[in-house]
Structures are given as C-alpha cells and as structure tokens.
Protein backbone atom coordinates (compact mmCIF):
# COMPACT_ATOMS: atom_id res chain seq x y z
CA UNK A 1 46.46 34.73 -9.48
CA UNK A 2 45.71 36.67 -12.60
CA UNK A 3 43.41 38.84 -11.15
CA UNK A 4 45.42 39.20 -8.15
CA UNK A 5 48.28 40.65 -10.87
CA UNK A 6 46.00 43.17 -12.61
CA UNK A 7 44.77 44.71 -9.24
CA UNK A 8 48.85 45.08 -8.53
CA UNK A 9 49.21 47.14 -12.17
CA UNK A 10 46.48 49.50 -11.86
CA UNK A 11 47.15 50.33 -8.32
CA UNK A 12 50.55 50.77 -9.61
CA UNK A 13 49.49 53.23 -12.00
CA UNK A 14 47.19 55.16 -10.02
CA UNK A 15 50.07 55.50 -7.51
CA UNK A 16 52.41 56.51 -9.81
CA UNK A 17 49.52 58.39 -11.61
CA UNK A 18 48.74 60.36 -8.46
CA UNK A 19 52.04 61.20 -7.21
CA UNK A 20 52.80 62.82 -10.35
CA UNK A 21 49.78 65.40 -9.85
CA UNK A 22 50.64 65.67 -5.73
CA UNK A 23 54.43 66.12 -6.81
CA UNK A 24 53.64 68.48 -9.39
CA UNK A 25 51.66 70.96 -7.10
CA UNK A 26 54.14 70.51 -4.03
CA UNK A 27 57.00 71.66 -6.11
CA UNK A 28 55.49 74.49 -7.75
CA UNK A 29 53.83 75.26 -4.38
CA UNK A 30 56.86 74.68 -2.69
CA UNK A 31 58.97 76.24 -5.27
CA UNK A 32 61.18 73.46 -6.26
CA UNK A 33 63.11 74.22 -10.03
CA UNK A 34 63.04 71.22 -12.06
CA UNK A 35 64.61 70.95 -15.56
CA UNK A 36 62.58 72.49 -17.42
CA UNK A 37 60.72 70.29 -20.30
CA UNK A 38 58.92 70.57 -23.64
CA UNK A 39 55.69 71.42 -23.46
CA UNK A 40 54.34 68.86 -25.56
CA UNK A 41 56.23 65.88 -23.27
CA UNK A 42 54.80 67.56 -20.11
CA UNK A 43 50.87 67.67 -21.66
CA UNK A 44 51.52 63.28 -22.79
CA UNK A 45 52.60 63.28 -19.30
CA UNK A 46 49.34 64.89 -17.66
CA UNK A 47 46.90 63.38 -20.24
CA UNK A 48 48.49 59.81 -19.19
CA UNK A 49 48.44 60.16 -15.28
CA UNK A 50 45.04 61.47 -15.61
CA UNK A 51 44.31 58.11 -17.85
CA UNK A 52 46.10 55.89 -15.49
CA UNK A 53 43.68 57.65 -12.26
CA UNK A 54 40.37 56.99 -14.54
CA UNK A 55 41.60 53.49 -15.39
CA UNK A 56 41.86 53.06 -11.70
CA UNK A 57 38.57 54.26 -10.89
CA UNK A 58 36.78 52.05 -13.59
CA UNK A 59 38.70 48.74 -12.63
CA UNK A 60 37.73 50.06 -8.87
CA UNK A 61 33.76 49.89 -9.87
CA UNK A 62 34.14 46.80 -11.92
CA UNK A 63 35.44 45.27 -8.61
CA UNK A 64 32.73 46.42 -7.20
CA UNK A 65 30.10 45.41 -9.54
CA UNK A 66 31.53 41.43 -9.73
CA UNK A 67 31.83 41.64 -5.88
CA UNK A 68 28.06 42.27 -5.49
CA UNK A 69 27.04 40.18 -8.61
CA UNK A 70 28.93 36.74 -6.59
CA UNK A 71 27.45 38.15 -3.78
CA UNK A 72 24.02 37.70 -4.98
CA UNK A 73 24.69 34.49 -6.83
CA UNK A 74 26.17 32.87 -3.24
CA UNK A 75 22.63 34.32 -1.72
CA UNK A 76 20.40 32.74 -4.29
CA UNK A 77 22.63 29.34 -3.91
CA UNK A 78 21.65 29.45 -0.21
CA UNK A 79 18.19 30.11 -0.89
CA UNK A 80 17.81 27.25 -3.57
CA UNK A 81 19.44 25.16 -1.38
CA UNK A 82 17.87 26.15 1.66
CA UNK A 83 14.09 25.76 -0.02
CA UNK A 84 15.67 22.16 -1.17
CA UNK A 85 16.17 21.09 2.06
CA UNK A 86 12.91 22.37 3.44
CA UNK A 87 11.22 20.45 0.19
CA UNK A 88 12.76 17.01 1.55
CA UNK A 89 11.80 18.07 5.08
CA UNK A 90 8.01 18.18 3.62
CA UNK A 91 8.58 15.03 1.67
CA UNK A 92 9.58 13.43 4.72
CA UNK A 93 7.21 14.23 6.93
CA UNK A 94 4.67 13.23 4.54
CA UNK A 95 6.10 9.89 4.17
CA UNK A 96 5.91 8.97 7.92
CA UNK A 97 2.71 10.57 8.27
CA UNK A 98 3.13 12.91 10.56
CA UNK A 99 0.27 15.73 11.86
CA UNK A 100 1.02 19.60 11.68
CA UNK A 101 1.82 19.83 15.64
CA UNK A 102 4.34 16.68 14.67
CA UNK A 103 5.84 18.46 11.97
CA UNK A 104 6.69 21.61 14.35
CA UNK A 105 7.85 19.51 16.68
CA UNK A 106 9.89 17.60 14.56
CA UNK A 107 11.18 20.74 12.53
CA UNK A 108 11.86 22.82 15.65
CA UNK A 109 14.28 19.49 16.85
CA UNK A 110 16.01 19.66 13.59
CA UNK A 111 16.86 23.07 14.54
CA UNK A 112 18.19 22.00 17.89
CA UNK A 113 15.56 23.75 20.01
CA UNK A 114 15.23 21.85 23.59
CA UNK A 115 11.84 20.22 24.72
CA UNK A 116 11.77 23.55 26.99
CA UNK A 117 12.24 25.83 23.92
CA UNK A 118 9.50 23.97 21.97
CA UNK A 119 7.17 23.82 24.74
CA UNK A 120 7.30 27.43 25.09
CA UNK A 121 7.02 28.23 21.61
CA UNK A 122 4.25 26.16 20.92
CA UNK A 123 2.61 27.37 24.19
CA UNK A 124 2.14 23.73 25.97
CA UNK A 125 3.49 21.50 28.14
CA UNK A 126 6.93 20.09 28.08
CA UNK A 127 5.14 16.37 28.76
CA UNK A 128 2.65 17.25 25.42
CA UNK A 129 5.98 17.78 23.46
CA UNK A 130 7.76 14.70 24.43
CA UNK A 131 5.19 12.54 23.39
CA UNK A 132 4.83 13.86 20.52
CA UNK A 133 8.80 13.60 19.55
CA UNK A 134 8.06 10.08 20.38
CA UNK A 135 5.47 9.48 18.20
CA UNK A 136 7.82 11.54 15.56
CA UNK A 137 10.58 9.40 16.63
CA UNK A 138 8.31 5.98 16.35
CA UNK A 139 6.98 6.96 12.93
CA UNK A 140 10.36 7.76 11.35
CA UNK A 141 11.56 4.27 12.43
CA UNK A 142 14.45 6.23 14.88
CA UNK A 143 14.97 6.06 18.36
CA UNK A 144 15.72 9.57 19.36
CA UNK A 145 16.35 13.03 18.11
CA UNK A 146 20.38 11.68 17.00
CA UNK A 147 18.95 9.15 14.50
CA UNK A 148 16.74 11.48 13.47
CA UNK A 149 19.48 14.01 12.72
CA UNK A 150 21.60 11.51 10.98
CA UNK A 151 18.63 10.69 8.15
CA UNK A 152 18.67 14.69 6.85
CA UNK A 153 22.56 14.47 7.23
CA UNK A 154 22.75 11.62 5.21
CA UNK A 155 20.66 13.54 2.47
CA UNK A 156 23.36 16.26 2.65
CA UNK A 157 26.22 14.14 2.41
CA UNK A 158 24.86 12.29 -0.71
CA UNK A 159 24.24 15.19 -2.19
CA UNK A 160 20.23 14.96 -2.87
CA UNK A 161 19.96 18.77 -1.35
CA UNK A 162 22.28 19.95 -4.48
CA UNK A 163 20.23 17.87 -6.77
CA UNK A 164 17.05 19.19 -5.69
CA UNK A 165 18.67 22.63 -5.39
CA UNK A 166 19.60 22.21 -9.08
CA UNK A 167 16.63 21.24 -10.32
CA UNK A 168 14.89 24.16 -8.81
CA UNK A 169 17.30 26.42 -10.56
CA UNK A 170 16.92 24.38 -13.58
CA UNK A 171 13.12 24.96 -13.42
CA UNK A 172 13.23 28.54 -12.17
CA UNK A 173 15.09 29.74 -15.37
CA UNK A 174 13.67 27.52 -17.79
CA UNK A 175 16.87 26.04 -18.44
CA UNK A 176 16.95 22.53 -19.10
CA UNK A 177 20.40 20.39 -19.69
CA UNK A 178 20.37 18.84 -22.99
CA UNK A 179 22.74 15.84 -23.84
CA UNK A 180 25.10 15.87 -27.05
CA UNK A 181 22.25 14.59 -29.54
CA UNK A 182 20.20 17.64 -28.55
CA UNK A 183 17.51 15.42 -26.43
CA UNK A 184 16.89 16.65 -23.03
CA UNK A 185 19.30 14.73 -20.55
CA UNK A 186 18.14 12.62 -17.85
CA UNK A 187 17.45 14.24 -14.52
CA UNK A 188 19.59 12.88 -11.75
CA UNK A 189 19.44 9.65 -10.53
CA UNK A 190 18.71 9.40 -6.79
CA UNK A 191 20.58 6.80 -4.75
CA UNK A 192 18.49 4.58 -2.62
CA UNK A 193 19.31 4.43 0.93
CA UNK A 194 18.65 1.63 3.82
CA UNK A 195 18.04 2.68 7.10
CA UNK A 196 18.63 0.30 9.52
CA UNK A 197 15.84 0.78 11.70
C-alpha cells in the first residue's frame, strides 16, 4: 500500500510538472496573456517542475531496477528449487535401484509423457517401455504411474523440496544460520514418511 501511494505522488508531480512546461509553451505559442509575475517566482517555478520531471524519471528507473532484481531472485528460487527436486529424484532412484534406461523411463513418466512418447524418444518399442515402468513400478513398492506420482507429491507437500532448496542456497553463498549463542543451528529435521505399499 505504501508503495502503491508513492507511485500516486510522483506521477502526480510529473503530471503537474509537465503540464506546467506544455501549458507554458501553448500559451505563449498560442498567445494567451497571463498576469504577469515576478521573475524570481516564475524561475522557483521552472527549477521545481523540472525537479518534480527528474524525480519522476529516477523513481521510474528505481522501479525498474527492483522489478528486474525480484525478477531474478524468483528465477534463482525456481532454479534452487527445481535442482532440489531433481536431487531427490536422484536420491530416489538410487534407493530402489533402478538402471539408467529405468531412470528415463521413470523421469520421462514423472513428466507425464505417454508409453508412446517415451518409446519414441528413447527409440524402442512401446512393449520394452512398459516393462520397464513395471519393473520401476515393482521396485518403488507402487502399483502404477499414480502411486508413483503421489511419493514426489508428498515430498512437495511436506516441504523437503524447500528444505533442500534452502540448503543449497545456504551452501551456495556460504551462508550458514547460526542460533542465538552464536553456534551454527541445526539443519532441518526431515520427517519420516510410511508408504503403505
């Protein structure tokens, strides 16, 4: 709200900063008389308006500059988070044991490719990729592409994605939390999860 104020005054006196300049050429284009003023009052008047136009253009590349600095903070969020996700994708994967032409296939489900899609992509059979989502679906404990879904959902909703994300920042700038005694503070506990299987 109180940014949303100071955009209102300094448009407000640009407006009123350039009208003065437009209104002053019109009328002595135009030949309008005006009382006539002291000299002095009409030179405070110029210097101000042309204050009030260079005030607007510096707010107008300060917006700019915080526009693109959130913009590139909301990118590097995604990118943390989107290199935490693949990071418990890997962990994963290594956990059920599964073999690189596994991991595509599994990866490429995630993504919601169809057996089709996959087949062509990984230039085989539609038959060679079904058995192998099986044998994905086996070694997670899951018994189709749903359940599977539901285990990297779960990681989302309890928020182990943002953890990881924030350690990675954490890491990435050197930056480590510290508690009130000045000791480092714990990293973040993970919550353990049953899978019905």
């Amino acid at each position: 709200m109180r940014d949303l104020i100071i955009v209102v005054v300094v448009l407000v006196i640009q407006g009123v900063s350039g009208l003065f300049f437009v209104l002053d050429i019109l009328s002595a284009r135009i030949g309008i008389t005006t009382t006539p003023i002291s000299w002095q009052l009409r030179e405070l008047l110029e210097i101000g308006a042309a204050l009030g136009l260079l005030a607007g253009f510096l707010f107008g590349a300060y917006a700019l500059w915080r526009m693109l600095h959130r913009s590139r903070k909301a990118e590097d969020a995604l990118r943390q988070a989107s290199a935490a996700f693949m990071d418990i994708l890997d962990e994963k994967f290594d956990e059920w044991g599964l073999t690189p032409a596994e991991r595509d296939v599994a990866l490429f489900s995630i993504k919601g490719l169809s057996t089709r899609e996959i087949a062509q992509l990984r230039q085989t059979s539609e038959g060679t990729i079904k058995a192998q989502a099986n044998a994905i679906y086996r070694k997670a404990g899951v018994s189709g592409r749903p359940q599977l879904l539901s285990l990297f959902i779960e990681d989302l909703i309890d928020g182990r994605v943002a953890d990881v994300a924030r350690q990675a920042i954490a890491a990435g700038n050197g930056d480590r939390s510290r508690n009130g005694n000045g000791d480092e503070a714990p990293a973040p506990q993970r919550r353990k999860r049953s899978i019905s299987r």
